[in-house]
C-alpha atoms as a PDB file:
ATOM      1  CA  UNK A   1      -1.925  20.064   2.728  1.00  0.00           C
ATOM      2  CA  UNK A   2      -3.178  17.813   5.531  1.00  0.00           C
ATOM      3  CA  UNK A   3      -6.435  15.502   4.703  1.00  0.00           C
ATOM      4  CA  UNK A   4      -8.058  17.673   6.968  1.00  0.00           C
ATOM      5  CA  UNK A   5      -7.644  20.402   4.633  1.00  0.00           C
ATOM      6  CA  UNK A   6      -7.940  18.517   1.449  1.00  0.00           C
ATOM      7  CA  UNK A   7     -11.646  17.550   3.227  1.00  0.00           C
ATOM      8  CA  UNK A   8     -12.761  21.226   2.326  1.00  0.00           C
ATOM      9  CA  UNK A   9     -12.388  21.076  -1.327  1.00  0.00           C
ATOM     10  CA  UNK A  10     -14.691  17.023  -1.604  1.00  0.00           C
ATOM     11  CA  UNK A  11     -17.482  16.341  -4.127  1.00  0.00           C
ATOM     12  CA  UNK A  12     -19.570  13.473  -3.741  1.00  0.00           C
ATOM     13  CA  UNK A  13     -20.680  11.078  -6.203  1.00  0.00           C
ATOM     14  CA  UNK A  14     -18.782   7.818  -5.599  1.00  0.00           C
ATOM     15  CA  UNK A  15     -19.578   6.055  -8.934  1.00  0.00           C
ATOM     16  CA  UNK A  16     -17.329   8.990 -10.620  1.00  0.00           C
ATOM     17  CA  UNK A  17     -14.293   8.650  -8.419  1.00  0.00           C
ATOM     18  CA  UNK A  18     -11.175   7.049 -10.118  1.00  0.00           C
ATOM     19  CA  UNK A  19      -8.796   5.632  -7.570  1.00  0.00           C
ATOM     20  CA  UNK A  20      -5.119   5.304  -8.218  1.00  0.00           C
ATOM     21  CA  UNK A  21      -2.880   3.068  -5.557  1.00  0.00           C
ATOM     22  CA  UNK A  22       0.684   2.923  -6.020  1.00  0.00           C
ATOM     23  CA  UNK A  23       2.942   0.663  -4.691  1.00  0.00           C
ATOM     24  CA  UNK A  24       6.670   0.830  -3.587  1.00  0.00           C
ATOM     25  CA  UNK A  25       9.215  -1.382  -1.669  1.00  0.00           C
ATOM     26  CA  UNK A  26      12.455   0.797  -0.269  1.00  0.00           C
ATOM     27  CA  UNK A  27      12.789   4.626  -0.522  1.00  0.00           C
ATOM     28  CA  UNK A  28      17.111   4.520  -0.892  1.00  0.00           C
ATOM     29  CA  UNK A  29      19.916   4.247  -2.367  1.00  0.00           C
ATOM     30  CA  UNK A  30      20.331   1.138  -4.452  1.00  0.00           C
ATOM     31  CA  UNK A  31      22.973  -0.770  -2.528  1.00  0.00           C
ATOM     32  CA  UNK A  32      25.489  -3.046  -4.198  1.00  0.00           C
ATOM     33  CA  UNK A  33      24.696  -7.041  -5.064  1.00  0.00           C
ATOM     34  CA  UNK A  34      20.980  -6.494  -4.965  1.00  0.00           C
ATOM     35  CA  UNK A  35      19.273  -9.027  -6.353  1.00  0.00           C
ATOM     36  CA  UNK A  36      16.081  -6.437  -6.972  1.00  0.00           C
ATOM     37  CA  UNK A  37      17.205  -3.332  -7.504  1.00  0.00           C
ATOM     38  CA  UNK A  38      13.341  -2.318  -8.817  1.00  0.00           C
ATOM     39  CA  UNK A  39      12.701  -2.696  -5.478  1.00  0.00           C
ATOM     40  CA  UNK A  40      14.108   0.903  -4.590  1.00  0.00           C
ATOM     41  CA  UNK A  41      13.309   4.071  -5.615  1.00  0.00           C
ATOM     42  CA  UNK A  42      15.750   6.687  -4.920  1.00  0.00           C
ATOM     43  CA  UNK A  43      14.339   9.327  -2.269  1.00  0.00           C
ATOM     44  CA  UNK A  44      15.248  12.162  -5.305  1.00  0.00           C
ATOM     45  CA  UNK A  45      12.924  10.605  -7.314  1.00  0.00           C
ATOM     46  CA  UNK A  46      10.161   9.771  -4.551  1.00  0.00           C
ATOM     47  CA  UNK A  47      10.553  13.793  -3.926  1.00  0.00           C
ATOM     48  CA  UNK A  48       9.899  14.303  -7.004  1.00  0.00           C
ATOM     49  CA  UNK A  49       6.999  11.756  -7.724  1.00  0.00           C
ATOM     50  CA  UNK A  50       4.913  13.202  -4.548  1.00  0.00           C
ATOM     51  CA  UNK A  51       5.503  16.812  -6.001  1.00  0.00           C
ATOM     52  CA  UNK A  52       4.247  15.888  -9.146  1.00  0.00           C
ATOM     53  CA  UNK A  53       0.854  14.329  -7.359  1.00  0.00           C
ATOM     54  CA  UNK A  54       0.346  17.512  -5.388  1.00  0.00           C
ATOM     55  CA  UNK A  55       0.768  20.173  -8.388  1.00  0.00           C
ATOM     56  CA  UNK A  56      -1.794  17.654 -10.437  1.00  0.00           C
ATOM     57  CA  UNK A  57      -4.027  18.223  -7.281  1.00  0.00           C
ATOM     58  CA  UNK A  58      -3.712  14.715  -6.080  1.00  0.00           C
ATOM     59  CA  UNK A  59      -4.842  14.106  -1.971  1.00  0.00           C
ATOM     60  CA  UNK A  60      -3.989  11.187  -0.456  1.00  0.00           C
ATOM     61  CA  UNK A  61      -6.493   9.251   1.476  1.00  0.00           C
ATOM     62  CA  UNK A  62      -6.188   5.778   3.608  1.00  0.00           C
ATOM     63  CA  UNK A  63      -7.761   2.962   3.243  1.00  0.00           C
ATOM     64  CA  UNK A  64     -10.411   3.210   6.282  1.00  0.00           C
ATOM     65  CA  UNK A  65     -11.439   6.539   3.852  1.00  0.00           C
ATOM     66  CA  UNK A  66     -11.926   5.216   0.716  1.00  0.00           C
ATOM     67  CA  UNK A  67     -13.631   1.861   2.592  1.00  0.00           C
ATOM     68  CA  UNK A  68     -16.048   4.618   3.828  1.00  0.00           C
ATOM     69  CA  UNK A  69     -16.299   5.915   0.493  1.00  0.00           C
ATOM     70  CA  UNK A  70     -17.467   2.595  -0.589  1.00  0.00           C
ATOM     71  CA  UNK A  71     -19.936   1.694   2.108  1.00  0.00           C
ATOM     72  CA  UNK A  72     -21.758   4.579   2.690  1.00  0.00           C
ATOM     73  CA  UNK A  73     -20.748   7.260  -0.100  1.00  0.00           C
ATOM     74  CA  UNK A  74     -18.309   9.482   2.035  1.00  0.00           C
ATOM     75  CA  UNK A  75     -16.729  11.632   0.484  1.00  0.00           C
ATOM     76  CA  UNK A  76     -13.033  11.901  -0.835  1.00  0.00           C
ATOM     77  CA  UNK A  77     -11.205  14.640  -2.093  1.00  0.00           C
ATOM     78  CA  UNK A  78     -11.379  15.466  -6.211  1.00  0.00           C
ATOM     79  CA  UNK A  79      -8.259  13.654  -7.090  1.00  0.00           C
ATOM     80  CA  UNK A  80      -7.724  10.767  -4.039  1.00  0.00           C
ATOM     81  CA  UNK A  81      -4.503   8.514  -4.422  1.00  0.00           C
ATOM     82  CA  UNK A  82      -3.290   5.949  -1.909  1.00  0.00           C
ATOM     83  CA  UNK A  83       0.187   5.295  -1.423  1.00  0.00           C
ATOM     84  CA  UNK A  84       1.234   1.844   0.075  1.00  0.00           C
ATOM     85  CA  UNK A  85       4.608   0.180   0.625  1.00  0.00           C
ATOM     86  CA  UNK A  86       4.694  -3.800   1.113  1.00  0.00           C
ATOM     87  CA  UNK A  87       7.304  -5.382   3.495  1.00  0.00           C
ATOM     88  CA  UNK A  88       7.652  -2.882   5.878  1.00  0.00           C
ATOM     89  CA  UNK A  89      11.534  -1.434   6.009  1.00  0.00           C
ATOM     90  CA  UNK A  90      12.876   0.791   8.328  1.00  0.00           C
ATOM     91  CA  UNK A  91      13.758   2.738   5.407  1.00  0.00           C
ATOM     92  CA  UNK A  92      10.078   3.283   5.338  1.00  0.00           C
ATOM     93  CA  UNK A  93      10.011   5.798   8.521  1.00  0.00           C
ATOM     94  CA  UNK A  94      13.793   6.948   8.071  1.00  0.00           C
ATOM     95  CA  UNK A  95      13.658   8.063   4.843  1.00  0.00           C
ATOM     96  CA  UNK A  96      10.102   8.142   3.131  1.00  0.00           C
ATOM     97  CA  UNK A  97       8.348   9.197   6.205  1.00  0.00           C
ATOM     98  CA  UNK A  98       9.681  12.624   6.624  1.00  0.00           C
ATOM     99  CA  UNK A  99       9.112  13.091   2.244  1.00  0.00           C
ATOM    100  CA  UNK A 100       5.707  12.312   2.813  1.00  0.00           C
ATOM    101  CA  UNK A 101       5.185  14.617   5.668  1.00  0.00           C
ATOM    102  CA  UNK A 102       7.163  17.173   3.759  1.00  0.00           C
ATOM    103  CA  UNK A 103       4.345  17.097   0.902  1.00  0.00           C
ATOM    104  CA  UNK A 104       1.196  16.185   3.449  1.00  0.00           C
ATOM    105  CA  UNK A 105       1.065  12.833   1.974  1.00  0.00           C
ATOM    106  CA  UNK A 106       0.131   9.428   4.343  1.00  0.00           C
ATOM    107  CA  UNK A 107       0.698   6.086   3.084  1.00  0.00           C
ATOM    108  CA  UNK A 108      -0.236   2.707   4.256  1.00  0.00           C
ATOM    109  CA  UNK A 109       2.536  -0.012   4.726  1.00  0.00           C
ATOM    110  CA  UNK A 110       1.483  -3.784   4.536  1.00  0.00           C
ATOM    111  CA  UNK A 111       3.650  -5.366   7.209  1.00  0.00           C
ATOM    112  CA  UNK A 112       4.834  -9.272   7.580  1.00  0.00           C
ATOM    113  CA  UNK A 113       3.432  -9.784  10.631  1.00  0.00           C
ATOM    114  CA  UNK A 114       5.957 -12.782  11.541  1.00  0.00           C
ATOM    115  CA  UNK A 115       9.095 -10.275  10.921  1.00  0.00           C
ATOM    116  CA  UNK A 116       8.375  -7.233  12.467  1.00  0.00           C
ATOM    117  CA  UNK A 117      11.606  -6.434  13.799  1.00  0.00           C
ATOM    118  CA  UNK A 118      13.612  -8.328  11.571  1.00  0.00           C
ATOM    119  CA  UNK A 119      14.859  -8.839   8.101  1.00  0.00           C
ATOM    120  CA  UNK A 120      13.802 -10.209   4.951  1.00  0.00           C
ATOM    121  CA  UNK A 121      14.388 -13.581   5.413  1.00  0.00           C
ATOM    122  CA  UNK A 122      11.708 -14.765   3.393  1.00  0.00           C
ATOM    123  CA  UNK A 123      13.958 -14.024   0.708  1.00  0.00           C
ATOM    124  CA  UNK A 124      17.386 -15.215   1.792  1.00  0.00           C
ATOM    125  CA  UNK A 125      18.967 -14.651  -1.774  1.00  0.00           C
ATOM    126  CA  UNK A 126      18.704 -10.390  -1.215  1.00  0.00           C
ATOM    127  CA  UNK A 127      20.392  -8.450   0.922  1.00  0.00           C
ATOM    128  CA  UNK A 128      18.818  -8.743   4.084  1.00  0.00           C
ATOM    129  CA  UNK A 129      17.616  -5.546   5.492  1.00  0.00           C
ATOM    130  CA  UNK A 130      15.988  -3.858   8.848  1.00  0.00           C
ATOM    131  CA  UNK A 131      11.771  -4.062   9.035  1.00  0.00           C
ATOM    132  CA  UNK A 132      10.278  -1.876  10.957  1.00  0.00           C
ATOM    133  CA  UNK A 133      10.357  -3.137  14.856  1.00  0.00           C
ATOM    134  CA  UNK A 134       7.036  -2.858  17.463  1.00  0.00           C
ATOM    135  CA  UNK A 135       7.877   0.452  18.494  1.00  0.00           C
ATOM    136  CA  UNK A 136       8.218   2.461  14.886  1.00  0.00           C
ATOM    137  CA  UNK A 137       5.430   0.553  14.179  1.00  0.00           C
ATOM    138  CA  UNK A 138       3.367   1.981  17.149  1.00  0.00           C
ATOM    139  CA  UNK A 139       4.887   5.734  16.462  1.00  0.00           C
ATOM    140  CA  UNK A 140       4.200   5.853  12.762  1.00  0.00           C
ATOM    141  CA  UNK A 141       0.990   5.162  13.908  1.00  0.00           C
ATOM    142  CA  UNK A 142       0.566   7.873  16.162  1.00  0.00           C
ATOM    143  CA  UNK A 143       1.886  10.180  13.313  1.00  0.00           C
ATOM    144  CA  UNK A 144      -0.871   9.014  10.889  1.00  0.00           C
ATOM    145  CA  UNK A 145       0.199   6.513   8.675  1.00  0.00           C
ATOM    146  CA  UNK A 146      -2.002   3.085   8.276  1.00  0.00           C
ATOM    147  CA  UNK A 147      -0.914  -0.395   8.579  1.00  0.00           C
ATOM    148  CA  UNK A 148      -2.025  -3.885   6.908  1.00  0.00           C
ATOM    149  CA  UNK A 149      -1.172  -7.276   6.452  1.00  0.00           C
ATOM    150  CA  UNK A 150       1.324  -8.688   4.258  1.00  0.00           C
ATOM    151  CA  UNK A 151       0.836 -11.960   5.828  1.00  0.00           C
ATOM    152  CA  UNK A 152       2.687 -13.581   8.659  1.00  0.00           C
ATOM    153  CA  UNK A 153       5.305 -15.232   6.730  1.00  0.00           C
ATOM    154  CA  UNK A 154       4.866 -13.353   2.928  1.00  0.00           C
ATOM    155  CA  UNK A 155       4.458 -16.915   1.896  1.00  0.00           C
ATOM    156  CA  UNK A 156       2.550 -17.282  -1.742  1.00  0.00           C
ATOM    157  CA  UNK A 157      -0.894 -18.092  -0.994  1.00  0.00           C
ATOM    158  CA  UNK A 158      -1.668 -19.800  -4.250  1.00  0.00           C
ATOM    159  CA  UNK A 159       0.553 -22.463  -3.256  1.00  0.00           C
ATOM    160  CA  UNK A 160      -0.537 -23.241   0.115  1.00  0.00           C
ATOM    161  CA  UNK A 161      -2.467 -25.884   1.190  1.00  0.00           C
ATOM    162  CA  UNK A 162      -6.102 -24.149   2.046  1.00  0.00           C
ATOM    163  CA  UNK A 163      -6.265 -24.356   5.530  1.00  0.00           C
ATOM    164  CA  UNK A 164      -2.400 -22.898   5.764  1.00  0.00           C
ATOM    165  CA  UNK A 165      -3.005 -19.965   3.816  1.00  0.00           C
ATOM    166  CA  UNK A 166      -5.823 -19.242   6.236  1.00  0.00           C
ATOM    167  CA  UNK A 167      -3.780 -19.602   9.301  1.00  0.00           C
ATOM    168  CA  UNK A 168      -1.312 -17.308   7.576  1.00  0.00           C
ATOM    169  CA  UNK A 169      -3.957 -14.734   6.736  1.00  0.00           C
ATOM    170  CA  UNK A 170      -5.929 -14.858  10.103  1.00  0.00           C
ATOM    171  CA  UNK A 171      -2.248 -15.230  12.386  1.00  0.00           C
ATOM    172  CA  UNK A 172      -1.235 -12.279  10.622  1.00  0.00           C
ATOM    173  CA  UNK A 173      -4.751 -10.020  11.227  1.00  0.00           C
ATOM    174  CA  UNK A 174      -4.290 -10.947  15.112  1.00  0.00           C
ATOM    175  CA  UNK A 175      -0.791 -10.459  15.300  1.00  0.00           C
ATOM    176  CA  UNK A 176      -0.475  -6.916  14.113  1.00  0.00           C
ATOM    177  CA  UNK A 177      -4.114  -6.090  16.161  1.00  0.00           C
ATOM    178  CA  UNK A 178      -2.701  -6.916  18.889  1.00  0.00           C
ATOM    179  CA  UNK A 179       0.207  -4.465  17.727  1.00  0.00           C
ATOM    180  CA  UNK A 180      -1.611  -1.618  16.628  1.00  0.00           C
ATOM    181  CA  UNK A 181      -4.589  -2.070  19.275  1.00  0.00           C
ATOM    182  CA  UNK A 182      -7.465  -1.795  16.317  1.00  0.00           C
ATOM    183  CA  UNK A 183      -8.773  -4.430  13.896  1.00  0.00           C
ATOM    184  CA  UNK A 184      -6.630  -5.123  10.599  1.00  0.00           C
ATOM    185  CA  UNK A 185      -8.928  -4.597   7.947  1.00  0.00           C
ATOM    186  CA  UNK A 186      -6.700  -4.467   4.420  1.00  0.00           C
ATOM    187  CA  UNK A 187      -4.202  -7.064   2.962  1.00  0.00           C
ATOM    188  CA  UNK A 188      -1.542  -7.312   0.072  1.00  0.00           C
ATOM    189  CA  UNK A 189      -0.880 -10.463  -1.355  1.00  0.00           C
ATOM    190  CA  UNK A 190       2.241 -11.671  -1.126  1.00  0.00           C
ATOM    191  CA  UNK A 191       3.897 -11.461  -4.878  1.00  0.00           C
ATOM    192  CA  UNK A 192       0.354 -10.066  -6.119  1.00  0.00           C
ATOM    193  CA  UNK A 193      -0.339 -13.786  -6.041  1.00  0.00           C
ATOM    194  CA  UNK A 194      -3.229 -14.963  -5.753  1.00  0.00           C
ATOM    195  CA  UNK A 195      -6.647 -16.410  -7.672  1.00  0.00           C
ATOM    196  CA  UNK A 196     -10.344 -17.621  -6.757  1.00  0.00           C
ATOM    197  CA  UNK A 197      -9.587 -19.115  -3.476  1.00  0.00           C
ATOM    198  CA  UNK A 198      -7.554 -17.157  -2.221  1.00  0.00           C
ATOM    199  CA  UNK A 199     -10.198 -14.223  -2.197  1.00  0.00           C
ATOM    200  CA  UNK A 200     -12.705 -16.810  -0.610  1.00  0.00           C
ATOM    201  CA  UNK A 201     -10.336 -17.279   2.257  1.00  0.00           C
ATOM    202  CA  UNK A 202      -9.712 -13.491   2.524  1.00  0.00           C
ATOM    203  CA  UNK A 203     -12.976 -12.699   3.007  1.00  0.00           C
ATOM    204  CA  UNK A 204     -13.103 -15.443   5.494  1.00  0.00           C
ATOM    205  CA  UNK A 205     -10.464 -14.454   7.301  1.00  0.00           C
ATOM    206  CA  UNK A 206     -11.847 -10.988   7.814  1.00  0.00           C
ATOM    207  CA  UNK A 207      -9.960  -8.660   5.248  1.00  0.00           C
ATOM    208  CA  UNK A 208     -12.795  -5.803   4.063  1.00  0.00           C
ATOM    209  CA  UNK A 209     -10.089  -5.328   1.598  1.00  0.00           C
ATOM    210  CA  UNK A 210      -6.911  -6.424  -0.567  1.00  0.00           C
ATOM    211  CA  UNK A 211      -4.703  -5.074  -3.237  1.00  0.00           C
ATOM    212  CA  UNK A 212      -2.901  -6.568  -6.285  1.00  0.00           C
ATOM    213  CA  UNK A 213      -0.550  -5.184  -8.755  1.00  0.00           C
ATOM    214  CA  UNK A 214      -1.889  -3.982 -12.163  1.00  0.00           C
ATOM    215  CA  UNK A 215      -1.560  -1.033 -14.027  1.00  0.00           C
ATOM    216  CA  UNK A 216      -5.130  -0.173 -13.474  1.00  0.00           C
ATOM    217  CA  UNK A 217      -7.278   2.335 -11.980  1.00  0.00           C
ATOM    218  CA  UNK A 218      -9.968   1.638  -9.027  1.00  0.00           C
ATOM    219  CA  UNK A 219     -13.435   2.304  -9.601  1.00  0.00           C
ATOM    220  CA  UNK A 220     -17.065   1.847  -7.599  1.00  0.00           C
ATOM    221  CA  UNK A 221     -16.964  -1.313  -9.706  1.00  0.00           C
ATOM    222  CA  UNK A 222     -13.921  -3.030  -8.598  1.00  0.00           C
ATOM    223  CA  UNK A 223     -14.324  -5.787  -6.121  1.00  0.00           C
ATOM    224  CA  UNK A 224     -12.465  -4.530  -2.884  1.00  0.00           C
ATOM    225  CA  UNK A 225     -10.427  -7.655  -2.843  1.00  0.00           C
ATOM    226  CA  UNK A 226      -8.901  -7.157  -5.768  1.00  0.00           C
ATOM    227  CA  UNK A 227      -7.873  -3.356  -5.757  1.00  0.00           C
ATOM    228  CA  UNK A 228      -5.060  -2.468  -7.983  1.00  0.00           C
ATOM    229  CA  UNK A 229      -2.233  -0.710  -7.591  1.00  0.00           C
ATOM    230  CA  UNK A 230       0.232   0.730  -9.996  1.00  0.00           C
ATOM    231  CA  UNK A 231       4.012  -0.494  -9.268  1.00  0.00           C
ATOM    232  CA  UNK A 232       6.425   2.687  -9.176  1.00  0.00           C
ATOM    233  CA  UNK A 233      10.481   1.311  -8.986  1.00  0.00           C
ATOM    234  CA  UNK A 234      13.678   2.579  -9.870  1.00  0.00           C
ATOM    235  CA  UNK A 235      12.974   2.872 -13.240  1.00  0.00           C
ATOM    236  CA  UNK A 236      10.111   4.836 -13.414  1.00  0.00           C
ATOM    237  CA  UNK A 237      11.048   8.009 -15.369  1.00  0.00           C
ATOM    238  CA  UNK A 238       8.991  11.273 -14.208  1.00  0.00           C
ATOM    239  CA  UNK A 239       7.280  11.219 -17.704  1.00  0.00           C
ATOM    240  CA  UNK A 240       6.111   7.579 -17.379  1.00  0.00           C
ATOM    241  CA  UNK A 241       5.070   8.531 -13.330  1.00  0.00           C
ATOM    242  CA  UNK A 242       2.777  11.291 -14.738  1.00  0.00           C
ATOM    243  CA  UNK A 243       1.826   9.257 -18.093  1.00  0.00           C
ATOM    244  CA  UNK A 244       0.405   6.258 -16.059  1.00  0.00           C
ATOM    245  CA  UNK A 245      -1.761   8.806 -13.945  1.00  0.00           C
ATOM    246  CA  UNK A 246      -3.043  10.483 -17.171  1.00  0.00           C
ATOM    247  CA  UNK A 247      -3.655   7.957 -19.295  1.00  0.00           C
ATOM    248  CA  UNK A 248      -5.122   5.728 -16.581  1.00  0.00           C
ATOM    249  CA  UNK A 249      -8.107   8.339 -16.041  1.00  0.00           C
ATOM    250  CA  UNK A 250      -9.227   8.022 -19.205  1.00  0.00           C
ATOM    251  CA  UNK A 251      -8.392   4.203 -20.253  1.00  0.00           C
ATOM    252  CA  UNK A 252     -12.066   2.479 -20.609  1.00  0.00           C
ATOM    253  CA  UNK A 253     -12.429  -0.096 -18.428  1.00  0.00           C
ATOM    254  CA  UNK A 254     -10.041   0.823 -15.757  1.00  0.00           C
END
């Protein structure tokens, strides 16, 4: 079902809605000598995962939706769910593209503005891997799925210097404009790190909003820099996948 679709079946009320965002890394086969092998998710299991959130009447929704949501009270389907990636693999469009398509699922995938086009080097102790060049970047695009910043470097911000983790968050929002020809609005901390500052020079920078990685659900309450997002890896049964989603929903404070 596209959103389009999904748009037919809204309720309004934005204090009520309860916003789930997962987060993955590599849809694939777990190669040999990773150092992270949590990192991947077999595309069986993704399959399986984004069947699950479609019979449990899930809709997937982008960011520039639920930041709609937010501002003015638009309205989002019953069950809305965002699906992200950080890092930005080709693996991304070879493999998890055509699953999400298959189930009418988009996703948004926070790039590293500084490596489009080339590997992990941030992290020279993994097995270094394809990103996403300019050109998927431009075609995933056109297809629907949404794109923010991971940074230009995926340095940790907490242990930069102030005025370099604000040339690393603003270098990154006009590097990947100037890719995708529209404002970058959304970031992911590198590592989920961050703290007090690091919001400050967010919002500074520009960012309307930013995710981190906690087992928690997003509510009308949560500040939009700090939106959380439940990690799904290699290990996550189909039991604990739907248990999270569940229990989540109804876990006070969330």
């Amino acid at each position: 079902m596209s959103l389009l679709d999904a748009n037919r079946h809204l309720r309004p009320g934005r204090a009520r809605v309860k916003l789930p965002i997962l987060v993955y890394h590599k849809i694939d086969r777990i190669p040999p000598g990773s150092r992270y092998p949590r990192n991947y998710v077999t595309p069986e299991q993704f399959d399986a995962q984004l069947a699950f959130l479609q019979r449990a009447g899930y809709r997937s929704v982008s960011f520039a939706d639920y930041l709609a949501h937010r501002d003015g009270g638009a309205r989002l389907p019953r069950r809305p769910i965002i699906i992200t990636f950080d890092d930005g693999y080709r693996s991304n469009r070879t493999i998890a593209q055509p699953i999400l398509e298959k189930h009418g699922c988009t996703a948004t995938i926070f790039l590293v503005a500084g490596y489009v086009g080339k590997t992990n080097a941030w992290d020279p102790d993994e097995l270094q891997e394809p990103l996403l060049d300019a050109g998927e970047v431009r075609a995933m695009q056109a297809a629907g799925i949404e794109f923010g910043s991971h940074t230009c470097t995926h340095a940790p911000l907490t242990r930069l210097a102030p005025a370099d983790a604000l040339a690393e968050l603003q270098s990154s929002r006009e590097q990947l404009g100037a890719l995708l020809g529209r404002p970058i609005t959304v970031l992911g901390y590198p590592y989920g790190d961050y703290n007090r500052e690091t919001l400050r020079l967010a919002r500074d920078a520009g960012y309307q909003a930013a995710v981190v990685v906690r087992r928690r659900m997003n509510t009308h309450a949560t500040d939009l820099l700090e939106l959380r997002r439940i990690p799904v890896t290699c290990l996550t049964s189909p039991g604990r996948f739907a248990w999270d989603l569940f229990r989540l929903r109804w876990f006070h404070g969330s």
